[in-house]
Structures are given as C-alpha cells and as structure tokens.
Protein backbone atom coordinates (compact mmCIF):
# COMPACT_ATOMS: atom_id res chain seq x y z
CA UNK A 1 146.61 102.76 78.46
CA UNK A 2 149.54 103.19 80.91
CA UNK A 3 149.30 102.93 84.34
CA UNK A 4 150.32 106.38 85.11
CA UNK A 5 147.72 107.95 82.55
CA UNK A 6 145.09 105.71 84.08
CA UNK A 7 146.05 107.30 87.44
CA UNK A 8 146.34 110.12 86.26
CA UNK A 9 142.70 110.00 84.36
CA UNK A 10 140.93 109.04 87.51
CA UNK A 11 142.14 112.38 89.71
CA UNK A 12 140.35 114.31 87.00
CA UNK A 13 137.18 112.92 87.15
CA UNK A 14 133.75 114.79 88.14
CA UNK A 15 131.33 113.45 90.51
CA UNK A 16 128.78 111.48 88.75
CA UNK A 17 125.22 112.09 89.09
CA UNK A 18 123.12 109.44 90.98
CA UNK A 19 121.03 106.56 89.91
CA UNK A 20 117.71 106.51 90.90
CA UNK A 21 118.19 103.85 93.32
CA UNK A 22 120.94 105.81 95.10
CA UNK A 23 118.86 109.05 94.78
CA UNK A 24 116.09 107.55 97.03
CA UNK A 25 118.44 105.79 99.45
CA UNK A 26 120.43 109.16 99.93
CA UNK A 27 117.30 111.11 100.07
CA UNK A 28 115.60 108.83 102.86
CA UNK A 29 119.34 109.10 104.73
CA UNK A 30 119.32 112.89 105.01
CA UNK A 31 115.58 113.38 105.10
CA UNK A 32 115.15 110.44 108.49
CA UNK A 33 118.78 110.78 110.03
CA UNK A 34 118.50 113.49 112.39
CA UNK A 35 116.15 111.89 113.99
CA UNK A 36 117.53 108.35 114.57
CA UNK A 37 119.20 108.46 118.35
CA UNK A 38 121.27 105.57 119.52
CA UNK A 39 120.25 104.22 123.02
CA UNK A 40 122.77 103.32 125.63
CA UNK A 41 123.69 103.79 129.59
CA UNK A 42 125.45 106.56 131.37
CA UNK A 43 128.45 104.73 131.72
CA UNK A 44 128.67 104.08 128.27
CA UNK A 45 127.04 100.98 127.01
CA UNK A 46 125.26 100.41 123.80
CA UNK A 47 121.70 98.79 123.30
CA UNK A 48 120.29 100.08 120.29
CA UNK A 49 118.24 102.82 118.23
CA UNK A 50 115.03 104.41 118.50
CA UNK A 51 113.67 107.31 116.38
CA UNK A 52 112.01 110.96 117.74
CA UNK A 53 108.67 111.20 117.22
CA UNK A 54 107.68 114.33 118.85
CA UNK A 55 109.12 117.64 120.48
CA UNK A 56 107.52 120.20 121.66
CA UNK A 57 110.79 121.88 122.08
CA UNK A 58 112.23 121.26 125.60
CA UNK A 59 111.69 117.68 125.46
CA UNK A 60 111.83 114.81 123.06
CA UNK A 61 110.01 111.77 122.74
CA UNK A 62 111.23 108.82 120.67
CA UNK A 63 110.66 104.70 120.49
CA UNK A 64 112.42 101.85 120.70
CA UNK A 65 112.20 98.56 121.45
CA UNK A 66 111.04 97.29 124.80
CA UNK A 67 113.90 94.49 124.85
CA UNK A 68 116.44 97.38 124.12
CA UNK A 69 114.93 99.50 126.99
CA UNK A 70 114.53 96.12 129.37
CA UNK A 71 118.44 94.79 128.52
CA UNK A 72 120.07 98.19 129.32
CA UNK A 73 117.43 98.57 132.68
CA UNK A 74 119.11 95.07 133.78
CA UNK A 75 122.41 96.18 133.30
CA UNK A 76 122.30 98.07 135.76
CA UNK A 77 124.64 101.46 134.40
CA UNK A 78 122.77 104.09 136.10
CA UNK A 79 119.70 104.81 133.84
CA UNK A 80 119.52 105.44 129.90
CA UNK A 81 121.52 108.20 127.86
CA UNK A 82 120.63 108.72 124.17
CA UNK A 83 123.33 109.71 121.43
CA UNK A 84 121.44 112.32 118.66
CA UNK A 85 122.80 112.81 115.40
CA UNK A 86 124.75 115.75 116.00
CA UNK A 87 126.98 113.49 118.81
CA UNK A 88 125.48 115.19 121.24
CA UNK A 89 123.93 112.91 124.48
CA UNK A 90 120.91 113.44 126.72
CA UNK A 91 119.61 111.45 130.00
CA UNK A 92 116.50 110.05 128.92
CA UNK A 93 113.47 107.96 130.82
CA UNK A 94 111.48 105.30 130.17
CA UNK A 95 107.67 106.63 129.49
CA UNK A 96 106.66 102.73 128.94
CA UNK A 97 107.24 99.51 127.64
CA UNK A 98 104.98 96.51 126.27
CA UNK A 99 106.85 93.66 126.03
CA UNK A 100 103.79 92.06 124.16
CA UNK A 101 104.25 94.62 121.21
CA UNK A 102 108.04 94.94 121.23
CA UNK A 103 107.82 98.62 121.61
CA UNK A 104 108.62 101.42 124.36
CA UNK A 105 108.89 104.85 124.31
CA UNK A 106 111.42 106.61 125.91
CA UNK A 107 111.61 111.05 126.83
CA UNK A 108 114.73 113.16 126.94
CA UNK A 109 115.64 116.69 127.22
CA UNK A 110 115.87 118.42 124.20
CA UNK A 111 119.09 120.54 123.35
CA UNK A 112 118.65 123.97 124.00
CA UNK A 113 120.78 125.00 120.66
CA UNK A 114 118.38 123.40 118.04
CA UNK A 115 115.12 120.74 118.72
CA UNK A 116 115.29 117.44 117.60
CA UNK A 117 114.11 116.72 114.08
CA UNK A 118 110.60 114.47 114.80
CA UNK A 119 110.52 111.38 111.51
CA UNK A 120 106.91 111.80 109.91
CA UNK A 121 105.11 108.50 110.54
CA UNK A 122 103.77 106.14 107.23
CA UNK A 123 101.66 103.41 107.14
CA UNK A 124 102.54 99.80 106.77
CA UNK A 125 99.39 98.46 105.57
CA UNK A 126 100.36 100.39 102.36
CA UNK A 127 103.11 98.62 101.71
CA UNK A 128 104.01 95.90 98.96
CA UNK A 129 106.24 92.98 98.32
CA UNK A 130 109.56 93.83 96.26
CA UNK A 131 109.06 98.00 97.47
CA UNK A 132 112.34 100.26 98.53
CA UNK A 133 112.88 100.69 102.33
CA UNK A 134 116.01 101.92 104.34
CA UNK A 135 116.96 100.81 107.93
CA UNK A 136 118.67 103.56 109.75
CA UNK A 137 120.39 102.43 113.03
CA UNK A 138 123.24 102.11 114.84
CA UNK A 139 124.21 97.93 114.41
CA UNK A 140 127.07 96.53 116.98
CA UNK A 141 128.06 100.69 117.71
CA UNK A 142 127.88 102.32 114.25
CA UNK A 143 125.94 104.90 114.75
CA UNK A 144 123.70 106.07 111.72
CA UNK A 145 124.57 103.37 109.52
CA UNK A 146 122.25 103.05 106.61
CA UNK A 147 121.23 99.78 104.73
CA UNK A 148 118.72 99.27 101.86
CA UNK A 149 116.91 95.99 100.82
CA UNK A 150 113.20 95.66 99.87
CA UNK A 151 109.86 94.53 101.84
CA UNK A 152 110.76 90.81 101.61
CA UNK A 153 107.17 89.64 103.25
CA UNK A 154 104.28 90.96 104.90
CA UNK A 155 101.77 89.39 107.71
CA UNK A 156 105.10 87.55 109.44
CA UNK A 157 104.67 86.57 112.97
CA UNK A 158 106.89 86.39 115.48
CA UNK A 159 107.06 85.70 119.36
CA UNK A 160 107.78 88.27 122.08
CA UNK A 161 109.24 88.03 125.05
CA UNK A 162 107.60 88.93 128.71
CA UNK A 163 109.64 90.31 131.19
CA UNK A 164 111.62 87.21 132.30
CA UNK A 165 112.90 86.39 128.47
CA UNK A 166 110.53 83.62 127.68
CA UNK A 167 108.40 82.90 124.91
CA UNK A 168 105.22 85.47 124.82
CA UNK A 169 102.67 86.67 123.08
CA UNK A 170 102.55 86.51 119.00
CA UNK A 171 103.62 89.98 117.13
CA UNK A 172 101.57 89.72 114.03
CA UNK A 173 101.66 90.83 110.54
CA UNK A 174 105.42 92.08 111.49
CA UNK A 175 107.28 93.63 108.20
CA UNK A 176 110.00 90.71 106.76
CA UNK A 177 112.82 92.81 104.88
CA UNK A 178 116.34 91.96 103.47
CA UNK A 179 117.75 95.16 104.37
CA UNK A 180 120.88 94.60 106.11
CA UNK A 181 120.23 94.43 110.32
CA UNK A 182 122.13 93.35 113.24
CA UNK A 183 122.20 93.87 116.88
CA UNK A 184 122.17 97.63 117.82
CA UNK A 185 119.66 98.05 114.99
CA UNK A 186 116.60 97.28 117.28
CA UNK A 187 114.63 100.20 117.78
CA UNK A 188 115.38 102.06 114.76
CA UNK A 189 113.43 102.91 112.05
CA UNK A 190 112.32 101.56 108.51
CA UNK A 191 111.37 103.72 106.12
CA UNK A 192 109.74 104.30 102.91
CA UNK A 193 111.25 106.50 100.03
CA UNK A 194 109.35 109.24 101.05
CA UNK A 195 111.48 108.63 104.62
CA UNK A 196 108.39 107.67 106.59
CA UNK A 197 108.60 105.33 109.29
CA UNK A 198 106.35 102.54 108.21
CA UNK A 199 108.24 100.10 110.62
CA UNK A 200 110.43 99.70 113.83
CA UNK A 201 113.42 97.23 113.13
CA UNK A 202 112.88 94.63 116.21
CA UNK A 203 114.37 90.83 115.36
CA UNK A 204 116.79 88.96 113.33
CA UNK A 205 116.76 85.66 113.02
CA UNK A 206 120.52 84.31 114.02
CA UNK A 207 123.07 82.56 112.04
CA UNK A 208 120.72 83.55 108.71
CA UNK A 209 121.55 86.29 105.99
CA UNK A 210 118.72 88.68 104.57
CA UNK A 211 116.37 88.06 107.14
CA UNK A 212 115.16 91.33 109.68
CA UNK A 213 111.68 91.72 110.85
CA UNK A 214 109.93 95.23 111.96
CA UNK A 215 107.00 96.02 114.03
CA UNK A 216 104.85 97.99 111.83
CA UNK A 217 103.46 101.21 111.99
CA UNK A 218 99.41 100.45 112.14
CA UNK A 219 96.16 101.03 114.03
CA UNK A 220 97.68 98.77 116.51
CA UNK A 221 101.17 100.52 116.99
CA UNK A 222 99.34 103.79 117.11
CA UNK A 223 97.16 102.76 120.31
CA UNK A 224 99.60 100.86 122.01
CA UNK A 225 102.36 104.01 121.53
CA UNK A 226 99.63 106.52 122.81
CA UNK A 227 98.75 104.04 125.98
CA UNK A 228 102.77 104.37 126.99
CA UNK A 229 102.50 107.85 126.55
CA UNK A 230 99.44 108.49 128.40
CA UNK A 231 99.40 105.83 131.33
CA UNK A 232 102.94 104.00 131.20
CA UNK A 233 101.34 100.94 129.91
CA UNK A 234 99.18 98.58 128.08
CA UNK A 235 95.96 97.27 129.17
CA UNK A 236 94.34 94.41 127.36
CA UNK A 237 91.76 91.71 127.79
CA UNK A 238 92.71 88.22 128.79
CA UNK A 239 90.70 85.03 127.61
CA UNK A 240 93.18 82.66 128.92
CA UNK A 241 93.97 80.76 125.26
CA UNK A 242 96.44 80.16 123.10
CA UNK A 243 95.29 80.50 119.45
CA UNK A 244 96.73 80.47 116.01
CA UNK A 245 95.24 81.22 112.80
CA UNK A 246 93.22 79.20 110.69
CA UNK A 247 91.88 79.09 106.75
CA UNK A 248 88.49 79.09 105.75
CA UNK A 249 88.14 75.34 104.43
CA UNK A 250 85.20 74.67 101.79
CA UNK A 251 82.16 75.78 104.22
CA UNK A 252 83.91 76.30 107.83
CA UNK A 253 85.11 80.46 107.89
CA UNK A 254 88.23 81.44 108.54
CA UNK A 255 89.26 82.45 112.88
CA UNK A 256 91.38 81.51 115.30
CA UNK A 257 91.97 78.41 116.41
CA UNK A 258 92.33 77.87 120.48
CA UNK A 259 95.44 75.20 121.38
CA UNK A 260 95.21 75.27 125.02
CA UNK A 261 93.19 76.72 127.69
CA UNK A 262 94.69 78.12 130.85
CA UNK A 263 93.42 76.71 133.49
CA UNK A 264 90.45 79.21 135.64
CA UNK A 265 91.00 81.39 133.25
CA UNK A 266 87.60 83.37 131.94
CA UNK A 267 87.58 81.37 128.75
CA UNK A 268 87.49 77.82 131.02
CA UNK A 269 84.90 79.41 132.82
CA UNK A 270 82.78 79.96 129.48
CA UNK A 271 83.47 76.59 128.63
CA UNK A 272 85.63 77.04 125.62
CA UNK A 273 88.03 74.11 124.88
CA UNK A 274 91.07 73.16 122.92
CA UNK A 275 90.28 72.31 119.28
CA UNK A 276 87.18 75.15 119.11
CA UNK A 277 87.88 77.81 116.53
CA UNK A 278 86.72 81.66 117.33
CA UNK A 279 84.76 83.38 114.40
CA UNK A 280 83.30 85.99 116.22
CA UNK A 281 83.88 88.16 118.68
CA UNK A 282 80.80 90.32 119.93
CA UNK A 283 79.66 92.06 116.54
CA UNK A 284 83.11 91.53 115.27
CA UNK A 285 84.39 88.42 112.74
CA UNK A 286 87.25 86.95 113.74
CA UNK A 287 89.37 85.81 110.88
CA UNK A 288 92.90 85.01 112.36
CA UNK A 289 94.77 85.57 115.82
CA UNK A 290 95.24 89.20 115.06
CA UNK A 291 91.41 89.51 114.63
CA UNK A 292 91.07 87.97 118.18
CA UNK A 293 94.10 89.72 119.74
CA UNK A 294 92.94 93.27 118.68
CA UNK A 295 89.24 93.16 119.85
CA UNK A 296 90.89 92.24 123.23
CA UNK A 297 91.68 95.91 123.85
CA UNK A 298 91.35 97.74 127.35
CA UNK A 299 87.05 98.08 126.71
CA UNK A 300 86.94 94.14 126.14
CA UNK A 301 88.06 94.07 130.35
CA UNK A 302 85.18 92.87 132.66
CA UNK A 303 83.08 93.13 129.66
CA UNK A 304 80.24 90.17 129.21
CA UNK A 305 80.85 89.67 125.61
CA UNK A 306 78.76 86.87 123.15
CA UNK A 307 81.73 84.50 121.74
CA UNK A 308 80.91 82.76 118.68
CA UNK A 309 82.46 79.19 118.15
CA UNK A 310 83.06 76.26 115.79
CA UNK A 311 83.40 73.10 117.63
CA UNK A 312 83.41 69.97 115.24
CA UNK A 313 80.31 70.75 113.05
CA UNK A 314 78.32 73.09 115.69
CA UNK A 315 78.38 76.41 115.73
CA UNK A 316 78.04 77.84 119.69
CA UNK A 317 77.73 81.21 121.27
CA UNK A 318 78.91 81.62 124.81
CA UNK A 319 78.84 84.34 126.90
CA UNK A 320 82.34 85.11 128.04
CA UNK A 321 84.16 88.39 130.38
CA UNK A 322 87.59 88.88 129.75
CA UNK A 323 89.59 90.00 133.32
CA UNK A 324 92.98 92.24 132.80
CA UNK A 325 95.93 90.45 130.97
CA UNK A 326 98.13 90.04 134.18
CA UNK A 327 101.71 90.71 134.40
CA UNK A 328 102.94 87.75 134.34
C-alpha cells in the first residue's frame, strides 16, 4: 500500500467500539469526575484533590488529605479555594483534620447554577488482589487526570505524620495499587468499576514506579470522617505504647506486640512493659495493632478497662485507664 492511500484510509475510519477494559475505565471517569475538586489557595497554589461527599444544596462537603489541607494552611496564601469540574472555584474551610488517619474534610459553597455531584461511597474490605480501580486526581496541576492499575496489596501500613512532619502513628490495612499517582493526587479518590470510592489516594513512595497507597474506605474512615464533621476532631484513647503486630506461633495467639513504653504514661502506670504482647482488650481479642488501635476509640478515655497480656510464658490481666491521646 502507498503512503497516500494509507493516509488516505485512516481519515475514513469509524470510531471503534471499546474494550471492556476501556469501557469500565471510561465509565468510572464520567460516572466519579464531577465530583473530584482540586484543592489549592486563593492566590493560586496547588496542593491536591479531594472528592464531594455530600450537598445539601448550598454547601458542599468533600475530603482530602490532612497533609494537603496542613501544607497549603502553612503556606500561608490566604485560606483554601477548591477548583470543581466545571472550572469553576469556591472558598472553602477546613471542617477538620486527623493527622493520625491522613484524612480531613473540608466545606465550600455550592454553585448556585447546578449542586455538586456527591461520589457514592464503597467498601474496601470488599476488595481483592489483581481487581480494576481508577485514581481520579489532579497530579503536579492536571486537573482530572485519570489513571488505571489494579489493587496491588491489601493490609499495607504506613506512618503518618503529626502536625510538626515527624513520624506518627501507623495507618493500617492502607490499599497498595499500581495505578499511576504523583503529587497533587493526594486527596483524591480510588474507585471501583462501579465508581465507588473504596479509597482516598494519600502516599507514594519516592524515586519507585507502581507504587501508591490509599486510605481506605472502612468502619474506621467512616467514624473518624463523621468526628470531623461533627466536633472538628478526633478523640482517641492513649496507652502510651508503641506496638506492632505479631503472628500466632504454635500455642501463643496472635496481638500486638508493645516496643516501648512512654514514660508516666497510663500503660507504665498498669505496669505493662516492653516485650509483653496485648491479646485482649476488655471483652475484645486483640489480634494485631489495628485490633488495639481501634478499641482505643473516644469511650476507651478515662475508662478502667481489664488488659490481657502475654509476658514470656504468663498470661496477666491488668487493670488499665486510657487518658485522651494528646496533641502532641
């Protein structure tokens, strides 16, 4: 064949139909888009994504990322603006942020020509190794850029940050994916094929390829997004340990193992000590630092609860009454 009648050939060609790959990518894209914002300052600068929620019609409410919400706060532009899907910008405010969770939810003023479309919320616990999701964002300024990639792991952990930028508290069972992320895509969300937000894009792990984490959508991120809502914050329960999970091994259960022990603290107090394993929890079995870390809710404050232990061989009970997890 010529060159010219090749050419020629391609001009006349019809639009193919879709694979079913691309169906369910371009079906998540138009079905989640209009309600992925991109989150910035008034003056102009860019921080990342978040995704609306709820309306009720005058006034939006979407989340994000609390180190989105806490890097554009420090820049000091004059407060938050969010970009919506149809270009159009609103002032927004800060409802809340947990720095412990990764997570903050932010409010803005709906525009009075149409409400923002609200993304219907999945569940990640449903979820399986090798499935379809789609990352919706808007990575180093391009807004509503779509990727695709599959659930790479599940149960991840990964480390906050507090409010200073150090090291904090564990973010378990966090959603691993391969779907293509950078910076600007924190806060937005992953989604299903059915374009439900079963996660909120939140790390990447620099200088590697294929490798984003999400905070998923569970029991946990449902309390902790209806406690920023409702009160501003978070309140949990504070033992004063550090703890990482640990395998049953032949008779000794599964729990959570305690590293260190802060000094007057209400766990040194009950006279727990490095090296001890948790297993229990009041009625509850502890089976791994997420076990430990959700019983510690705001009812676990000033609360005398029975702590089970395994030190060496023994098995203990102590009596124990978590205080507030402090600020810093």
């Amino acid at each position: 064949m010529e060159i010219f009648e090749n050419l020629s050939a391609s001009s006349r060609l019809q639009q193919d139909e879709l694979d079913a790959y691309s169906r369910a990518v371009r079906e998540v894209t138009e079905r989640l888009s209009p309600a992925v914002i991109s989150v910035g300052t008034r003056s102009g600068r860019g921080g990342g994504s978040g995704v609306t929620l709820g309306s009720d019609g005058k006034t939006a409410t979407a989340v994000t990322n609390s180190h989105v919400v806490r890097g554009l706060r420090r820049a000091e532009d004059g407060g938050l603006r969010v970009t919506l899907a149809d270009d159009s910008t609103a002032d927004a405010e800060v409802l809340g942020d947990d720095p412990a969770s990764d997570l903050a939810v932010i409010r803005f003023a709906a525009p009075q020509e149409m409400a923002p479309e609200v993304a219907p919320l999945g569940e990640a616990r449903n979820l399986v190794v090798g499935q379809l999701v789609v990352a919706i964002g808007s990575p180093l300024g391009f807004q509503r850029t779509v990727t695709a990639g599959v659930v790479s792991a599940l149960g991840r952990s990964i480390r906050s940050q507090d409010e200073r930028g150090r090291p904090g508290r564990m973010i378990e069972n966090v959603i691993q994916t391969d779907a293509a992320i950078n910076p600007g895509n924190s806060g937005g969300p992953l989604a299903d094929t059915q374009g439900r937000v079963v996660g909120i894009n939140t790390a990447i792990i620099g200088g590697a390829q294929g490798i984003g984490f999400a905070v998923p959508v569970s029991a946990a991120f449902r309390r902790v997004v209806f406690a920023l809502v409702t009160e501003g914050r978070v309140r949990r329960a504070f033992l004063g340990v550090m703890v990482q999970s640990r395998q049953a091994r032949g008779d000794a259960e599964a729990g959570a193992q305690v590293e260190s022990v802060a000094s007057n603290s209400p766990a040194e107090r009950a006279g727990i000590r490095s090296g001890d394993v948790i297993f229990g929890f009041g009625q509850s079995t502890v089976r791994s630092t997420d076990d430990l870390l959700n019983l510690l809710d705001e009812s676990a404050i000033d609360r005398v609860t029975q702590l089970r232990i395994r030190r060496g061989k023994n098995e203990l009970t102590v009596d124990v009454r978590p205080r507030e997890q402090p600020a810093e």
